[in-house]
C-alpha atoms as a PDB file:
ATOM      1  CA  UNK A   1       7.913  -0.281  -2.796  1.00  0.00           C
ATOM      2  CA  UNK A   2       9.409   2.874  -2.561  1.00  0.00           C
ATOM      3  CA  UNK A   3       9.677   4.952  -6.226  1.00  0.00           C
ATOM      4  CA  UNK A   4      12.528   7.440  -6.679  1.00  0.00           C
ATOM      5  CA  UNK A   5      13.130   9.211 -10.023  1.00  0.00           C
ATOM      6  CA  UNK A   6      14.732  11.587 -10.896  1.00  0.00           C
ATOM      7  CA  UNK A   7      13.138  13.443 -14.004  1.00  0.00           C
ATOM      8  CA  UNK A   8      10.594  12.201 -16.240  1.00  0.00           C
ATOM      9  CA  UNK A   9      11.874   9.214 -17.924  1.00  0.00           C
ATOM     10  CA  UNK A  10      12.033   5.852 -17.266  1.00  0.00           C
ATOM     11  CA  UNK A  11      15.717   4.828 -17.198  1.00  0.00           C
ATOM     12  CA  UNK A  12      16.340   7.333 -14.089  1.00  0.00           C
ATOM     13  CA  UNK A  13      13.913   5.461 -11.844  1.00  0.00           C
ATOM     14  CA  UNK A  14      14.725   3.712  -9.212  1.00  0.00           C
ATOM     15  CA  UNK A  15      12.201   0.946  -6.740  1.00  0.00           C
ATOM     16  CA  UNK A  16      13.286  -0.275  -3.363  1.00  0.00           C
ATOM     17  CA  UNK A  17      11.303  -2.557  -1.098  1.00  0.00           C
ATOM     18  CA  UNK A  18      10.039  -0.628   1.961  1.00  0.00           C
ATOM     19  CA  UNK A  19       6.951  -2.550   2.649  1.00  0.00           C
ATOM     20  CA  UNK A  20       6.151  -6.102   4.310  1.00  0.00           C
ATOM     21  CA  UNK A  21       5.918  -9.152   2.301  1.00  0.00           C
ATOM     22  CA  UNK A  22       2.796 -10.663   3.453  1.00  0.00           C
ATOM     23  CA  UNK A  23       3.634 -14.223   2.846  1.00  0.00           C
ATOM     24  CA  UNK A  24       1.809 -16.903   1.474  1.00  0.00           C
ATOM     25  CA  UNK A  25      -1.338 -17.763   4.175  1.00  0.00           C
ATOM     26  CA  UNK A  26      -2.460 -14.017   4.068  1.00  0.00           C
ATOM     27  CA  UNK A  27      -2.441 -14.044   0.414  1.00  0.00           C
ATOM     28  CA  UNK A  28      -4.251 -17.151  -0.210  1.00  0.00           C
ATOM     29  CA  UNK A  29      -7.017 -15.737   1.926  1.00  0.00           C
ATOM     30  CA  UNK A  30      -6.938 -12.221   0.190  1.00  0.00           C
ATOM     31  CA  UNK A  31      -6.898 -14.205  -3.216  1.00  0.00           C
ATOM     32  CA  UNK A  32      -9.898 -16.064  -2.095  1.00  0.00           C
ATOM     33  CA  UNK A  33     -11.711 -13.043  -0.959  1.00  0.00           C
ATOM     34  CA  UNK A  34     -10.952 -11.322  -4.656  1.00  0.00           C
ATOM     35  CA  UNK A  35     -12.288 -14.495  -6.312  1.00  0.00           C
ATOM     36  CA  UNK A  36     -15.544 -13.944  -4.639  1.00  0.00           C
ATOM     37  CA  UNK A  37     -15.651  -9.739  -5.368  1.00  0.00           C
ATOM     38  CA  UNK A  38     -15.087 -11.014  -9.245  1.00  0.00           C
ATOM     39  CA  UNK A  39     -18.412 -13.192  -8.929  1.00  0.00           C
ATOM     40  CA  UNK A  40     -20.097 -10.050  -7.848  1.00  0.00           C
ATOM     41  CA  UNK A  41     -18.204  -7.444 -10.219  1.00  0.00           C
ATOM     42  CA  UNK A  42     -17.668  -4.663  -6.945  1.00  0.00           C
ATOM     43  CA  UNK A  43     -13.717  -4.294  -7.085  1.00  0.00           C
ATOM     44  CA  UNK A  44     -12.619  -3.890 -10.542  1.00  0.00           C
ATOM     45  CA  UNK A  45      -9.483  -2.771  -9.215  1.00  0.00           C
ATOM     46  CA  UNK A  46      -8.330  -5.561  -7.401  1.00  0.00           C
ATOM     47  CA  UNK A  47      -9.696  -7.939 -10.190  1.00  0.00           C
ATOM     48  CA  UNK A  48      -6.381  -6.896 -11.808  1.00  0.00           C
ATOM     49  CA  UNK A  49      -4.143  -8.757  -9.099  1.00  0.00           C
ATOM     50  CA  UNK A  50      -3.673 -11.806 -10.818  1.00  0.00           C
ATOM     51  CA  UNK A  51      -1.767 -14.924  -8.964  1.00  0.00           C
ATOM     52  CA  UNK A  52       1.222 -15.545 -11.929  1.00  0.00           C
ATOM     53  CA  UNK A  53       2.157 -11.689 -12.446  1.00  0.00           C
ATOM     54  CA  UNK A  54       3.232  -8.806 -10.756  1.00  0.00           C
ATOM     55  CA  UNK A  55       0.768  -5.475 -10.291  1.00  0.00           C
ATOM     56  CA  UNK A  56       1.763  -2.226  -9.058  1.00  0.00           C
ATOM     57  CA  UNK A  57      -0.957  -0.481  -7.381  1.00  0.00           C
ATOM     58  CA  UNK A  58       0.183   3.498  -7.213  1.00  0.00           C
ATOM     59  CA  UNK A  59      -0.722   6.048  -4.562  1.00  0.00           C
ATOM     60  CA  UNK A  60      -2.950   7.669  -6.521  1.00  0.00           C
ATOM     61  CA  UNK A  61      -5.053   4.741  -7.081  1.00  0.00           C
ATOM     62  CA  UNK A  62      -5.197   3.630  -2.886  1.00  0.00           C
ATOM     63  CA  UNK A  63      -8.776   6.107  -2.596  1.00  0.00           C
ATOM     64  CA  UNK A  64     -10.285   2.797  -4.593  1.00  0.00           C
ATOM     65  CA  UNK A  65      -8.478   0.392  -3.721  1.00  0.00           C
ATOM     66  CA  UNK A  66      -9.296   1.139   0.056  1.00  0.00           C
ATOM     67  CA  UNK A  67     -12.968   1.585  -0.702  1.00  0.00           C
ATOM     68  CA  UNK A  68     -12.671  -2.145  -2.470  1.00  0.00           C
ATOM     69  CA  UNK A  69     -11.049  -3.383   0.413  1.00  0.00           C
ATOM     70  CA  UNK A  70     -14.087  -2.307   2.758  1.00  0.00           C
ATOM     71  CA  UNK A  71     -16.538  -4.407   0.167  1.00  0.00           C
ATOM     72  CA  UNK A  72     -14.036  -7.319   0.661  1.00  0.00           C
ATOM     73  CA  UNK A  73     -14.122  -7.437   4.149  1.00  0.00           C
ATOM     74  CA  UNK A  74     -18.197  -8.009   3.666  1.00  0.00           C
ATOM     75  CA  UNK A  75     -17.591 -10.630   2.270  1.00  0.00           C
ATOM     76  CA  UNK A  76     -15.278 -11.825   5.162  1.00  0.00           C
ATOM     77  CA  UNK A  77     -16.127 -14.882   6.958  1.00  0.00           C
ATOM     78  CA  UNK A  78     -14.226 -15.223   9.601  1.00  0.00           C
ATOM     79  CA  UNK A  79     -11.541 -13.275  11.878  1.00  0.00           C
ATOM     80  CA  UNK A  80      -8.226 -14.841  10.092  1.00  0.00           C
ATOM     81  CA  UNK A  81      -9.678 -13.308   6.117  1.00  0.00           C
ATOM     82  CA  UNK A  82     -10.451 -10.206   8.763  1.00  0.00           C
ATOM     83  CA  UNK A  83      -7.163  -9.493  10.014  1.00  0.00           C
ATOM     84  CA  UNK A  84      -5.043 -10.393   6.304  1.00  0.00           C
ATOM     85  CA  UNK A  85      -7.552  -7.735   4.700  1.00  0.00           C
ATOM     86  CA  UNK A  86      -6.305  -5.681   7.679  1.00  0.00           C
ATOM     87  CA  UNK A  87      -3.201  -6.057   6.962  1.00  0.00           C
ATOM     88  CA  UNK A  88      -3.439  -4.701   3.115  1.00  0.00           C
ATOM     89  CA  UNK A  89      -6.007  -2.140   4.865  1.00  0.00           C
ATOM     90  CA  UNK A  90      -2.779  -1.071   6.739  1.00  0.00           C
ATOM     91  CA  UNK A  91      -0.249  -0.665   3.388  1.00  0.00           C
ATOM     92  CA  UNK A  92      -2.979   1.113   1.431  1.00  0.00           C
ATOM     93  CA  UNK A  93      -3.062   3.977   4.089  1.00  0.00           C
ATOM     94  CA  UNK A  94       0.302   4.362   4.283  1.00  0.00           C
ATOM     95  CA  UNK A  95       0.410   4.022  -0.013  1.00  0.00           C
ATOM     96  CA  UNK A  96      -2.006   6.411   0.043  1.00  0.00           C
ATOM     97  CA  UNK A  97      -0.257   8.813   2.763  1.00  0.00           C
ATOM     98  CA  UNK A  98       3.229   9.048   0.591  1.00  0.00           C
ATOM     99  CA  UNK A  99       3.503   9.493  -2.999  1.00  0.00           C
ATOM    100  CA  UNK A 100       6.295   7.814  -3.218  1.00  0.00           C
ATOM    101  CA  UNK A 101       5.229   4.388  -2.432  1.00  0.00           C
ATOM    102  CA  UNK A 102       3.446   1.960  -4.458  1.00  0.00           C
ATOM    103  CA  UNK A 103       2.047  -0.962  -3.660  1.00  0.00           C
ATOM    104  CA  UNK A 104       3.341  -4.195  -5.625  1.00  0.00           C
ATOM    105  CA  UNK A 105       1.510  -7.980  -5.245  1.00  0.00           C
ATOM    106  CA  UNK A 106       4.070 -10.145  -6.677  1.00  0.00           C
ATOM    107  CA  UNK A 107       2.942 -12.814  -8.787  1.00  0.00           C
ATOM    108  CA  UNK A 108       4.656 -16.525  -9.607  1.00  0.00           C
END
């Protein structure tokens, strides 16, 4: 999502999808991979991305969630949880590149 504001309160700012929606089949794989890092307590971070509500990752907090990611894809079994963890791998650079950007996972 892209985050405009103008000043520092709340009812001047202003979020715009700029991103890719990943869809459903990456995310079930991602959510998988999470549910294992939460048996093993390494990504506190994206133990907060929960399935029924919406979390907004900011730029500031990519550096982690990036070095979470990497854990995750130890975990990895096979090329298809590979390439969806390279896909978030992919939006958490560019999160982290632009201030501006945050990075929401959508939840039921």
């Amino acid at each position: 999502m892209r985050v405009a504001q103008a000043g520092t309160g709340p009812r001047r700012r202003s979020v715009t999808e700029s991103g890719v929606d990943l869809g459903w089949e990456p995310w079930a794989t991602i959510e998988h991979l999470v549910a294992l890092a939460r048996d093993r307590s390494r990504a506190p971070l994206l133990q907060r991305i929960d399935p029924w509500d919406d979390v907004t990752l900011t730029s500031s907090e990519m550096p982690q969630f990036l070095d979470e990611l990497d854990y995750l894809r130890t975990l990895a079994e096979d090329d298809v949880e590979r390439d969806a963890l390279d896909e978030l791998v992919a939006m958490g650079r560019l999160c982290a590149e632009d201030a501006g950007l945050e990075l929401l996972f959508a939840g039921d």
